[in-house]
C-alpha atoms as a PDB file:
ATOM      1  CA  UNK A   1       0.000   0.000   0.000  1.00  0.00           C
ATOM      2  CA  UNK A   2       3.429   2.044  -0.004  1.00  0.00           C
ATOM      3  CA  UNK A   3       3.086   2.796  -3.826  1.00  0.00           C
ATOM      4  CA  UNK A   4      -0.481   3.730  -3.438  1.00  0.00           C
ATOM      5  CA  UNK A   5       0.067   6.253  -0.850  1.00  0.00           C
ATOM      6  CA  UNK A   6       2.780   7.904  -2.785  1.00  0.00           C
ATOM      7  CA  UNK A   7       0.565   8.184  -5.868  1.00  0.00           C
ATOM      8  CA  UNK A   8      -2.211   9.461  -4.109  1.00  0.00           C
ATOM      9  CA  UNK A   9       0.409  12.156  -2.236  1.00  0.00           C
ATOM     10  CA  UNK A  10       1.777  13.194  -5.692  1.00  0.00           C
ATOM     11  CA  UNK A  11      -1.788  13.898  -7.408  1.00  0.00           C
ATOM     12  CA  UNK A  12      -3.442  15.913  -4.606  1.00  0.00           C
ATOM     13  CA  UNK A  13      -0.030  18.151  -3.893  1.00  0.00           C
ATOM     14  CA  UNK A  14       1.594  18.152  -6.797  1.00  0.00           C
ATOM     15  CA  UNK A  15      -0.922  17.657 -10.002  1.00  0.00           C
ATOM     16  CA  UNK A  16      -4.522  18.583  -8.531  1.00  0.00           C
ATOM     17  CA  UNK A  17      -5.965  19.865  -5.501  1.00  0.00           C
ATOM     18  CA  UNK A  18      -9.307  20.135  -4.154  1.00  0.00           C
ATOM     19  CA  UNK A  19      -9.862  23.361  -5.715  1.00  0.00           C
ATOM     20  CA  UNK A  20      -8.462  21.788  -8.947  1.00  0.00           C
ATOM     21  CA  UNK A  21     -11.062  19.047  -8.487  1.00  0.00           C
ATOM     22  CA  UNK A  22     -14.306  21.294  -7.943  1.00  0.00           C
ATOM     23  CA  UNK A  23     -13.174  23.912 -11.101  1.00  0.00           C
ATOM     24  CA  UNK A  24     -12.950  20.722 -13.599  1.00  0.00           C
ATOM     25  CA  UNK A  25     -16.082  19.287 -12.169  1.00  0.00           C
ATOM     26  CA  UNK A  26     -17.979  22.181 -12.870  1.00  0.00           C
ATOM     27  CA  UNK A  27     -16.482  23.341 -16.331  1.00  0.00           C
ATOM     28  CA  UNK A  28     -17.344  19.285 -17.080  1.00  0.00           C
ATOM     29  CA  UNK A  29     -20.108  19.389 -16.547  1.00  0.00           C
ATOM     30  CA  UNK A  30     -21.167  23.076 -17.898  1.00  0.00           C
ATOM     31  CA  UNK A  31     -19.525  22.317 -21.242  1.00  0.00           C
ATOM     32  CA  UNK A  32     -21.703  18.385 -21.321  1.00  0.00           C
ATOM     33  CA  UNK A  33     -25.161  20.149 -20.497  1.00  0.00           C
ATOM     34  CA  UNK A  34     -24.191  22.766 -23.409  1.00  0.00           C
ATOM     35  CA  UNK A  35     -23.522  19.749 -25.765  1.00  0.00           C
ATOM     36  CA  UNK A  36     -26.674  18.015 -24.904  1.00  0.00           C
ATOM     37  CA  UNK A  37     -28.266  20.817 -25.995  1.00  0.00           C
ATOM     38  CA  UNK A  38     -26.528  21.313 -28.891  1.00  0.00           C
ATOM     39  CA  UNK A  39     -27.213  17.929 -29.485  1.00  0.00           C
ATOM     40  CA  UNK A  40     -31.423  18.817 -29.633  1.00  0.00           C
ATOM     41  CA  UNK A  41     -31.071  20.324 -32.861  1.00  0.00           C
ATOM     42  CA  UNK A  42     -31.252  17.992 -35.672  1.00  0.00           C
ATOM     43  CA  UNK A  43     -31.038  20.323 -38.535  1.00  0.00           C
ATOM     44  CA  UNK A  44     -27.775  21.638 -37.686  1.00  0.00           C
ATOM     45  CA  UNK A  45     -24.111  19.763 -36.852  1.00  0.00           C
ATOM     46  CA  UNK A  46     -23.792  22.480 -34.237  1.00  0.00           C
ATOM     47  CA  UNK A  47     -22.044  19.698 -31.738  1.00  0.00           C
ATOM     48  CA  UNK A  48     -19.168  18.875 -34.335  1.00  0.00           C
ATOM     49  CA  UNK A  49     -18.639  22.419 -34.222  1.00  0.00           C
ATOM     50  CA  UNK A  50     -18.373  23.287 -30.800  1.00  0.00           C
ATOM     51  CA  UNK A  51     -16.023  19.883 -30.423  1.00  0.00           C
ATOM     52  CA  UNK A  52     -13.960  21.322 -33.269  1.00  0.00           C
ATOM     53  CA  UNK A  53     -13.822  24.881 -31.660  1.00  0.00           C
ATOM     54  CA  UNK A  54     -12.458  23.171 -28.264  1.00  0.00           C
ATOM     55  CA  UNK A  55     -10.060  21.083 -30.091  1.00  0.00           C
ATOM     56  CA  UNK A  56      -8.677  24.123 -31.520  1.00  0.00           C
ATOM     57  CA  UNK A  57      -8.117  26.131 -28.292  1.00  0.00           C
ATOM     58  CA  UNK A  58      -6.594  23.145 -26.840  1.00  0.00           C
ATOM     59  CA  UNK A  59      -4.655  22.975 -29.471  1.00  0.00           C
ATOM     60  CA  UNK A  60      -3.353  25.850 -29.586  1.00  0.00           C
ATOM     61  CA  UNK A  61      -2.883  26.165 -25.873  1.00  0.00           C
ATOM     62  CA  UNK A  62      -0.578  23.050 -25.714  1.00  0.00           C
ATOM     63  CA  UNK A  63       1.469  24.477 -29.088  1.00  0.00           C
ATOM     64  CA  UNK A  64       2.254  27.380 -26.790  1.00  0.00           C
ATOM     65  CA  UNK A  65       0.965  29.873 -29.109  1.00  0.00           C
ATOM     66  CA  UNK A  66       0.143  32.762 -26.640  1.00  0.00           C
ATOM     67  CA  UNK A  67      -1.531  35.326 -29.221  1.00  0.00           C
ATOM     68  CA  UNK A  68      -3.955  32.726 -30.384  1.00  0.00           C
ATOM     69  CA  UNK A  69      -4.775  31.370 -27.532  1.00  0.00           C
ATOM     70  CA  UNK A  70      -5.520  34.641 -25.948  1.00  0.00           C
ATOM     71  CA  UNK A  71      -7.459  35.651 -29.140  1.00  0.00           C
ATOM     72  CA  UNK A  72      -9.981  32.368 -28.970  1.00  0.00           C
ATOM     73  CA  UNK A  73     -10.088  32.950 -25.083  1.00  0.00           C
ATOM     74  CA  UNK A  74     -11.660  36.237 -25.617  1.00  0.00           C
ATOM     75  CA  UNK A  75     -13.970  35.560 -28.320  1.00  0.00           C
ATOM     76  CA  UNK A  76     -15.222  32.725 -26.761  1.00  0.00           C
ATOM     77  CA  UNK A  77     -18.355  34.385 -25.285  1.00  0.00           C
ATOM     78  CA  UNK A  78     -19.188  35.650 -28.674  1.00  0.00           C
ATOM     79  CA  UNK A  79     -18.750  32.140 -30.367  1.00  0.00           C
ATOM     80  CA  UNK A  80     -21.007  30.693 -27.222  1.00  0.00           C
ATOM     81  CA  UNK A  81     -23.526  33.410 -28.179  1.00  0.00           C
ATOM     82  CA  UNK A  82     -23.561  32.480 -31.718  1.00  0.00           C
ATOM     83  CA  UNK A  83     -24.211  29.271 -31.038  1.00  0.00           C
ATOM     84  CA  UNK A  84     -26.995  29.767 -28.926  1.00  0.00           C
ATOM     85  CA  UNK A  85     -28.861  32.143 -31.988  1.00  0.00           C
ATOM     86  CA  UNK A  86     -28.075  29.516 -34.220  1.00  0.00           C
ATOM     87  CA  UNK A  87     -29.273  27.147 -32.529  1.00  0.00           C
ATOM     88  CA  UNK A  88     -33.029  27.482 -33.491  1.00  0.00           C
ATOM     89  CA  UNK A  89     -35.306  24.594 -33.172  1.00  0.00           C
ATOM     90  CA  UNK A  90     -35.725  24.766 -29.542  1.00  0.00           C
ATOM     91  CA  UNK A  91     -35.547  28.353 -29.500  1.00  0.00           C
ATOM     92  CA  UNK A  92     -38.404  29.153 -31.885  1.00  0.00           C
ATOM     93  CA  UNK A  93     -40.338  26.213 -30.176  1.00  0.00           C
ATOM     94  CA  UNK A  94     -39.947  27.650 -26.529  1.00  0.00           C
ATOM     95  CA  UNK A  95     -40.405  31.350 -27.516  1.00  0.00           C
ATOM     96  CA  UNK A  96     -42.173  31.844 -30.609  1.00  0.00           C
ATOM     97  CA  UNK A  97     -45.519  29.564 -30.309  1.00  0.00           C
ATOM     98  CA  UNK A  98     -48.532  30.974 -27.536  1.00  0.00           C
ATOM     99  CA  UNK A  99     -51.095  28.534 -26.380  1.00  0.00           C
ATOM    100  CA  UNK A 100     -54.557  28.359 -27.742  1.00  0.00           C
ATOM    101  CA  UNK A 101     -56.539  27.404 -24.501  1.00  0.00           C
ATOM    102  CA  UNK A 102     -58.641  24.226 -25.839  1.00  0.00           C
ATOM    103  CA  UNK A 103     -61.811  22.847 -24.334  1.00  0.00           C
ATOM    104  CA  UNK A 104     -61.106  19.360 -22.740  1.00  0.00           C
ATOM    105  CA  UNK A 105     -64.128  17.872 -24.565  1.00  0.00           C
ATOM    106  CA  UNK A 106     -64.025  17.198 -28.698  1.00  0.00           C
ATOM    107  CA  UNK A 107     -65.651  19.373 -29.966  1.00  0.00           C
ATOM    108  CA  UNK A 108     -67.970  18.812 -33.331  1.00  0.00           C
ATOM    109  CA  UNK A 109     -66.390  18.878 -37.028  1.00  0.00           C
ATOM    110  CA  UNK A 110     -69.450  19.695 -38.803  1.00  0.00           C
ATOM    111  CA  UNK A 111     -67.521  23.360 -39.853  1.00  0.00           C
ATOM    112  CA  UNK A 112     -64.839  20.818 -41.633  1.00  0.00           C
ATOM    113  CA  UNK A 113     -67.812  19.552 -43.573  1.00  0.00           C
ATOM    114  CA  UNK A 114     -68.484  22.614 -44.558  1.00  0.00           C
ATOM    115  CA  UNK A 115     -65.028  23.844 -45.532  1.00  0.00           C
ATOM    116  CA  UNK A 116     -64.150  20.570 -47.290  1.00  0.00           C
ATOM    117  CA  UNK A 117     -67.306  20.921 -49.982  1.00  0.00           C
ATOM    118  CA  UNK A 118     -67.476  24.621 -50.340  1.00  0.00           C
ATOM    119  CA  UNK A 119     -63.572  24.331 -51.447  1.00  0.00           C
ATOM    120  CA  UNK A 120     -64.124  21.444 -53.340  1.00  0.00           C
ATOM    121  CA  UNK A 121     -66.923  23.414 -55.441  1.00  0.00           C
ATOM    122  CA  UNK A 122     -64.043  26.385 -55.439  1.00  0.00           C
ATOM    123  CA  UNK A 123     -61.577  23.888 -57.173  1.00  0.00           C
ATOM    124  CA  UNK A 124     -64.378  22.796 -59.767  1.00  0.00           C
ATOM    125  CA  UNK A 125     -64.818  26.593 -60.716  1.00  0.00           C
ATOM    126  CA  UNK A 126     -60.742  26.152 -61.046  1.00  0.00           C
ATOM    127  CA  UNK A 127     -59.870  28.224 -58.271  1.00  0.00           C
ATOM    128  CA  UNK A 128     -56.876  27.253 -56.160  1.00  0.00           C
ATOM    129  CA  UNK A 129     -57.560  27.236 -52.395  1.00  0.00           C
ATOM    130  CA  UNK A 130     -55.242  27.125 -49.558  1.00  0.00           C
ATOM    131  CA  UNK A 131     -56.686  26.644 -45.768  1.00  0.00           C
ATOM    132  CA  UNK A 132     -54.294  27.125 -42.659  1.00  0.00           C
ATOM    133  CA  UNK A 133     -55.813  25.664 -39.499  1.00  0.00           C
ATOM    134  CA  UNK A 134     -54.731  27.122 -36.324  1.00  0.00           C
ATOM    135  CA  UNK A 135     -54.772  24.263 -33.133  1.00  0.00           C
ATOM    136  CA  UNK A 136     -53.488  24.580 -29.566  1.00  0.00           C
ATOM    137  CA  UNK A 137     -50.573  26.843 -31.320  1.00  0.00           C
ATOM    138  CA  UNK A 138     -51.346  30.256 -31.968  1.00  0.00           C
ATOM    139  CA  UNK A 139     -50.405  31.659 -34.873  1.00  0.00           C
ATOM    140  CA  UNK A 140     -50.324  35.082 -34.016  1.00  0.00           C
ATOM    141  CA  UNK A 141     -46.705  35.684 -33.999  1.00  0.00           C
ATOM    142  CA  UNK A 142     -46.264  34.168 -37.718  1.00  0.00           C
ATOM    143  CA  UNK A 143     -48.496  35.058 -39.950  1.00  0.00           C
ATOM    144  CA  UNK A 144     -50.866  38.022 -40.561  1.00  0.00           C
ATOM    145  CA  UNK A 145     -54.033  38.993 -42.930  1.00  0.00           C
ATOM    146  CA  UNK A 146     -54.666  42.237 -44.513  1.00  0.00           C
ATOM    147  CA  UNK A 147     -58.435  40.992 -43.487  1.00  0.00           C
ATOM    148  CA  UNK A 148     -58.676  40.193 -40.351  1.00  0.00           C
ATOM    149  CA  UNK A 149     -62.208  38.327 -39.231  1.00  0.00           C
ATOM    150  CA  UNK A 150     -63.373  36.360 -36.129  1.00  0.00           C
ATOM    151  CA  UNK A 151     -66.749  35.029 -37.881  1.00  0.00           C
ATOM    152  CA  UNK A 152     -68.031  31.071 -37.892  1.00  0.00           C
ATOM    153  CA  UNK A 153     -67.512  29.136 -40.773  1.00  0.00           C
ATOM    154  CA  UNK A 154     -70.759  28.871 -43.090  1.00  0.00           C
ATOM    155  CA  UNK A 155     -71.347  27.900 -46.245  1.00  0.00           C
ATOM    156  CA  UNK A 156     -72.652  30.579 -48.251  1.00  0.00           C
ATOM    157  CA  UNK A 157     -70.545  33.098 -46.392  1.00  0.00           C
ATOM    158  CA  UNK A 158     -67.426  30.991 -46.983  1.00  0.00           C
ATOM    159  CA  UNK A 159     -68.579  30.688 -51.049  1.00  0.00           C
ATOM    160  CA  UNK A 160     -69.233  34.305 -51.147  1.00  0.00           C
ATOM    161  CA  UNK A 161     -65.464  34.935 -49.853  1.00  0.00           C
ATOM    162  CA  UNK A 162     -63.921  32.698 -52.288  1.00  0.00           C
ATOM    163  CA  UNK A 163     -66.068  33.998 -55.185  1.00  0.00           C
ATOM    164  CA  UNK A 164     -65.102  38.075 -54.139  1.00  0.00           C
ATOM    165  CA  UNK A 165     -62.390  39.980 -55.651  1.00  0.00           C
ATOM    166  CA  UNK A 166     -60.671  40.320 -53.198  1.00  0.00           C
ATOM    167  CA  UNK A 167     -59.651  36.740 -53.073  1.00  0.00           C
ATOM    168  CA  UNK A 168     -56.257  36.052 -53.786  1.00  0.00           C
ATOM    169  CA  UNK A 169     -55.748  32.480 -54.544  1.00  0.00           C
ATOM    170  CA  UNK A 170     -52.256  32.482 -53.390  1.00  0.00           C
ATOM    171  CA  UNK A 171     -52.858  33.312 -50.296  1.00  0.00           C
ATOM    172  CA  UNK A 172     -54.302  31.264 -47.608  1.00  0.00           C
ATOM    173  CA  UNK A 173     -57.723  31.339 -45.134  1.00  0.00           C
ATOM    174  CA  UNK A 174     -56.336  31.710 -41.810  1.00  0.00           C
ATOM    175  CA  UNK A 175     -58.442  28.963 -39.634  1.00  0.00           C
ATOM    176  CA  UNK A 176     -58.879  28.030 -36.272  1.00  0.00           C
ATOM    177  CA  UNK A 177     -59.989  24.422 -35.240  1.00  0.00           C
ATOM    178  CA  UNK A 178     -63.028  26.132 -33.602  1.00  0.00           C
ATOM    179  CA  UNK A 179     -64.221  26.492 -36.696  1.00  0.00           C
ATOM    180  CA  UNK A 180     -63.627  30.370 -37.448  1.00  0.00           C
ATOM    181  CA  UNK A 181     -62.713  32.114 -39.726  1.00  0.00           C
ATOM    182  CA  UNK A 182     -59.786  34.445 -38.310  1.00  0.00           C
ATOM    183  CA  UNK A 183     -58.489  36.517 -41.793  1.00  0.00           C
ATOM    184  CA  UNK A 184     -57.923  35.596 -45.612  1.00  0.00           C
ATOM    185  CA  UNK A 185     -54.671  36.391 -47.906  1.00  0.00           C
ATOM    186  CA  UNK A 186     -52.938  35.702 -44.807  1.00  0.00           C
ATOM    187  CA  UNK A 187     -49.223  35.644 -44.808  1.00  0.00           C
ATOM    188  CA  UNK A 188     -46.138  34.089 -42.630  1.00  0.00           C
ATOM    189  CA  UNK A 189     -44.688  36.658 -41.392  1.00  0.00           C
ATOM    190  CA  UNK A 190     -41.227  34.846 -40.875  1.00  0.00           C
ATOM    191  CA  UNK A 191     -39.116  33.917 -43.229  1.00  0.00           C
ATOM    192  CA  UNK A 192     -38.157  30.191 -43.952  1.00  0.00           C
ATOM    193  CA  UNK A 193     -34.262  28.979 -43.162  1.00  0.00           C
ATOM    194  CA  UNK A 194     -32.949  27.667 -46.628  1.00  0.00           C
ATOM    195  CA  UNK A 195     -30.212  25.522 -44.937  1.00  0.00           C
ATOM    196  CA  UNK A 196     -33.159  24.244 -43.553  1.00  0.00           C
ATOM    197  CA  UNK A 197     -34.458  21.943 -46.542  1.00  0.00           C
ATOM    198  CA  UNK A 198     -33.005  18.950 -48.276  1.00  0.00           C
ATOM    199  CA  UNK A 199     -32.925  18.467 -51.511  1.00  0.00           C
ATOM    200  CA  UNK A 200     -36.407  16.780 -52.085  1.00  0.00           C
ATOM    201  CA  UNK A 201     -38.347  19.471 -50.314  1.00  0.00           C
ATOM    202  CA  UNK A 202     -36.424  22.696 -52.599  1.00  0.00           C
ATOM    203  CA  UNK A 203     -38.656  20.712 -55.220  1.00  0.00           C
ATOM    204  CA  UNK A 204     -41.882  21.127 -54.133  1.00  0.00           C
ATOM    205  CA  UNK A 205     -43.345  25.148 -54.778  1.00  0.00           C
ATOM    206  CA  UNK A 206     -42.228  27.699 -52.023  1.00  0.00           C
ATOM    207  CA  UNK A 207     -45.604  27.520 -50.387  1.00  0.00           C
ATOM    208  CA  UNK A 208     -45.692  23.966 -50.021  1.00  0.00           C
ATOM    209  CA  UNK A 209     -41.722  24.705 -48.307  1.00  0.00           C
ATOM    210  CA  UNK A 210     -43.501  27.022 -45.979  1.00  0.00           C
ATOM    211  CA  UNK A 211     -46.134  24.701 -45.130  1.00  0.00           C
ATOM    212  CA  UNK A 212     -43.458  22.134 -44.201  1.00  0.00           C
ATOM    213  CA  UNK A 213     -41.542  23.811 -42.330  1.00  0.00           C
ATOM    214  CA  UNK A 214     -44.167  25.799 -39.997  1.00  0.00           C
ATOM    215  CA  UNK A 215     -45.853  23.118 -39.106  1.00  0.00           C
ATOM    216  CA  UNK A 216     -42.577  21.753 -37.674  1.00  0.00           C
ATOM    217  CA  UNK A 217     -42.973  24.764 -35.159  1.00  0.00           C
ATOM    218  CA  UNK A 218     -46.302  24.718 -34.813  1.00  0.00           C
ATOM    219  CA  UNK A 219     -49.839  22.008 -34.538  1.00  0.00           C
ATOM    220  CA  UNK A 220     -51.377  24.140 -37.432  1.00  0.00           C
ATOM    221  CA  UNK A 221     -52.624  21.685 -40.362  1.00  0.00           C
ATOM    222  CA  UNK A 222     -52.112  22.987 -43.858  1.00  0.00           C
ATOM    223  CA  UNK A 223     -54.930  22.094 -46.349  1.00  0.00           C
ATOM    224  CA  UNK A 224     -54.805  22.922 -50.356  1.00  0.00           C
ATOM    225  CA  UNK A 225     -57.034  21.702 -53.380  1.00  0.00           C
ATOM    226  CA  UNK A 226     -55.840  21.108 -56.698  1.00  0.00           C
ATOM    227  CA  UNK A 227     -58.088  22.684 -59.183  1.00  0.00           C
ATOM    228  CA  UNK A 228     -56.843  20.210 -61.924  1.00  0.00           C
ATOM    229  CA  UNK A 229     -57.441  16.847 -60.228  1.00  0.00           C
ATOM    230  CA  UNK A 230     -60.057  17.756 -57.577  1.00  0.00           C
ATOM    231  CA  UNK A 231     -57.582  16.024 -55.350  1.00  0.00           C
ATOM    232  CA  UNK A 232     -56.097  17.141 -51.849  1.00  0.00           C
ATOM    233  CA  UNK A 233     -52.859  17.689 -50.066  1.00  0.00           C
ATOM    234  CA  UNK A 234     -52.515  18.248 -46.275  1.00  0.00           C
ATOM    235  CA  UNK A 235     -49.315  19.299 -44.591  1.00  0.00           C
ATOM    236  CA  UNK A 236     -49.212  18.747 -41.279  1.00  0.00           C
ATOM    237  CA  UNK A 237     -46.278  18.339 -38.775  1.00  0.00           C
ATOM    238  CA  UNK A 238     -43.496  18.287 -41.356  1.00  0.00           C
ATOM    239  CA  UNK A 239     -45.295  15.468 -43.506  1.00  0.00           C
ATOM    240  CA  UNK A 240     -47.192  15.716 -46.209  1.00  0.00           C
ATOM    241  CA  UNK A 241     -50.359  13.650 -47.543  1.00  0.00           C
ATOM    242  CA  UNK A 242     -50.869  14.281 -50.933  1.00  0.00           C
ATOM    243  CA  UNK A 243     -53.228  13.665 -53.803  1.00  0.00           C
ATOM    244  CA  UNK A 244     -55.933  12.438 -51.135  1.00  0.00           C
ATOM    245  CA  UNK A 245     -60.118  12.356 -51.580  1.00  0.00           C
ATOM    246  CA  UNK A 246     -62.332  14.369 -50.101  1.00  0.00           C
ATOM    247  CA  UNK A 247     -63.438  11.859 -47.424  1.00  0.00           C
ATOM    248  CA  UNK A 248     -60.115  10.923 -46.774  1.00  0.00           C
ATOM    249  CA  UNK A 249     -58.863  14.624 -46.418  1.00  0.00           C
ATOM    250  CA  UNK A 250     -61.752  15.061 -44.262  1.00  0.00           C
ATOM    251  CA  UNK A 251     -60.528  12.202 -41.653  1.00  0.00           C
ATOM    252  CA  UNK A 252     -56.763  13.294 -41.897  1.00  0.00           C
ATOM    253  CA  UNK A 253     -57.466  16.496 -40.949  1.00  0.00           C
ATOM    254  CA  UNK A 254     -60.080  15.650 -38.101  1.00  0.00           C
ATOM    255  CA  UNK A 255     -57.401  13.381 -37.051  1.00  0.00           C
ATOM    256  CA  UNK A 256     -54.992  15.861 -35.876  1.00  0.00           C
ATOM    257  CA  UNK A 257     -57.354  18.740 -34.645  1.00  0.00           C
ATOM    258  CA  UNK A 258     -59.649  16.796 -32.356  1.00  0.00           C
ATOM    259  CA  UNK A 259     -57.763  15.334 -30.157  1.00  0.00           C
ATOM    260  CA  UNK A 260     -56.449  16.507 -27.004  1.00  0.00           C
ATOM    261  CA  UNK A 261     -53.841  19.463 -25.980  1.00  0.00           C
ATOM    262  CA  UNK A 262     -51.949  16.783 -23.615  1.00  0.00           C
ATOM    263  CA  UNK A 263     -51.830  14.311 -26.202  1.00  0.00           C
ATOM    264  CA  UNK A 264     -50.393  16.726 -28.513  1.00  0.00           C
ATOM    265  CA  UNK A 265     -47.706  17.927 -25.967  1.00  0.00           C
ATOM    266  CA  UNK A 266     -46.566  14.621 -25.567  1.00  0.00           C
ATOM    267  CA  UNK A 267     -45.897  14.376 -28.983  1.00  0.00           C
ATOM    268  CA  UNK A 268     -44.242  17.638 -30.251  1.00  0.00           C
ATOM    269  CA  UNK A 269     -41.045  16.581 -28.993  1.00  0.00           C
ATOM    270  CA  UNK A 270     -40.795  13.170 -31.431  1.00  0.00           C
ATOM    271  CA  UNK A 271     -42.049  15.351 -34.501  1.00  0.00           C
ATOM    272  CA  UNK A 272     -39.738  14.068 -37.107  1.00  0.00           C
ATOM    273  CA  UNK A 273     -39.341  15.885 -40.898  1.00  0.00           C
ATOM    274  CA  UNK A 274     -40.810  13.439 -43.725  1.00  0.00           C
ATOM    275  CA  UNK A 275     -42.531  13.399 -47.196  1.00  0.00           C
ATOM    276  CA  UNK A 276     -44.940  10.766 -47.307  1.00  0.00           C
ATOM    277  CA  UNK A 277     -46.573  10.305 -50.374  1.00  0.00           C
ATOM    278  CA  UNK A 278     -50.016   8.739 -50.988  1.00  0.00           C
ATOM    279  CA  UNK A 279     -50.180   6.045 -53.358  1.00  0.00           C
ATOM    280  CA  UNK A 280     -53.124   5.358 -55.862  1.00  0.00           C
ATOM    281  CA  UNK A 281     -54.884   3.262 -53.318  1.00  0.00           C
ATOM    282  CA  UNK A 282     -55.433   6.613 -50.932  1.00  0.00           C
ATOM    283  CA  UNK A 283     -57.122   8.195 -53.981  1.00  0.00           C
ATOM    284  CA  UNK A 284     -60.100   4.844 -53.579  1.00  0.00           C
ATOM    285  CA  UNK A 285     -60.167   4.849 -50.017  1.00  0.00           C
END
């Protein structure tokens, strides 16, 4: 036990004392909570790059290099405060999203009814509409309308809308899942991150990118007709349906607005980013 007590004589007055011990311990463990989450953004190597800036002033303290190392020393509270506006996924989920306060019973879809057929007769007067449905997420603090309303969905006052003038086709109805009618030519009022999409989603038309990648931040269901095939597409948290039937839009999108604010809580934090397209067999359901 001779060696032993040698060792342990030579590390705590010679290599590290207490005080040594309790500064690593807490610089540890500060720099592994920061990389965890780091690690919570999966649409950025942000992690790689905070390794590879630590590497570097290690590095460079160990070459002996006394200018650099002072230089990375001092701008490391800028780099950390990069990292942290970078870093945007949990950010914008946290901050950016209010809370619609929900009742806790299901309420009736008969207003989907209604928008489902009236738009449907919009598409066969080949009229392009686009529907954004607001859930537990408000919406407030991302999009806008030049026409803002607060009025419950009905049919002829719905037709009348789409049949007015002032209808811009490109331009969606801004929709709660209450079934009203909050504005029309709405508009997000944030811009989407290019570095953001892959390959296969800078394919699809920009509004179809917006779609995708709001409903990432948000519970807000995105529902569009095609005027050419009568057929539907419904974007909902990062996925998209497409080339569905009206009964089958009708279900998807009842799906995801009737059910519960807890159940949807406990699933925004598994949202993953996918296309899914519908095959031919969707278009006979």
């Amino acid at each position: 036990m001779h060696w032993y007590t040698e060792l342990y004589n030579i590390l705590t007055h010679h290599l590290f004392g207490w005080r040594d011990v309790v500064e690593i311990a807490l610089f540890s463990t500060l720099i592994y909570a920061f990389s965890l989450w780091l690690k919570c953004d999966k649409q950025k190597d942000l992690l790689y790059y905070f390794y590879g800036y630590c590497a570097i002033v290690l590095g460079a303290y160990h070459a002996q290099l006394p200018t650099v190392s002072f230089l990375l020393f001092a701008t490391s509270p800028i780099v950390i405060m990069l990292f942290i506006v970078i870093h945007q996924e949990t950010l914008q989920k946290n901050f950016v999203m209010l809370r619609n306060i929900m009742p806790a019973t299901v309420g009736t879809t008969d207003w989907l009814e209604t928008l489902i057929r009236t738009v449907l007769i919009a598409a066969n007067n080949n009229k392009t509409v686009t529907c954004v449905i607001e859930h537990t997420d408000s919406l407030a603090t991302i999009m806008s309308s030049p026409l803002a309303m607060h009025i419950d969905l009905e049919k002829n006052m719905l037709a009348m809308i789409l049949d007015s003038e002032s209808f811009e086709q490109d331009k969606p109805l801004w929709i709660n899942s209450k079934g009203q009618l909050l504005g029309m030519n709405a508009v997000w009022t944030e811009t989407v991150q290019q570095e953001w999409l892959d390959d296969a989603i800078k394919n699809l038309s920009y509004a179809q990118q917006e779609a995708l990648f709001f409903t990432t931040k948000s519970d807000a269901v995105v529902l569009s007709v095609n005027p050419q095939t009568r057929m539907f597409c419904i974007i909902v948290q990062g996925k998209i349906f497409d080339n569905i039937n009206a009964p089958h839009a009708l279900k998807t999108v009842a799906s995801y607005i009737t059910h519960s604010a807890k159940t949807k809580n406990q699933k925004e934090h598994s949202r993953e980013i996918y296309i899914k397209n519908k095959s031919g067999k969707q278009r006979n359901a």
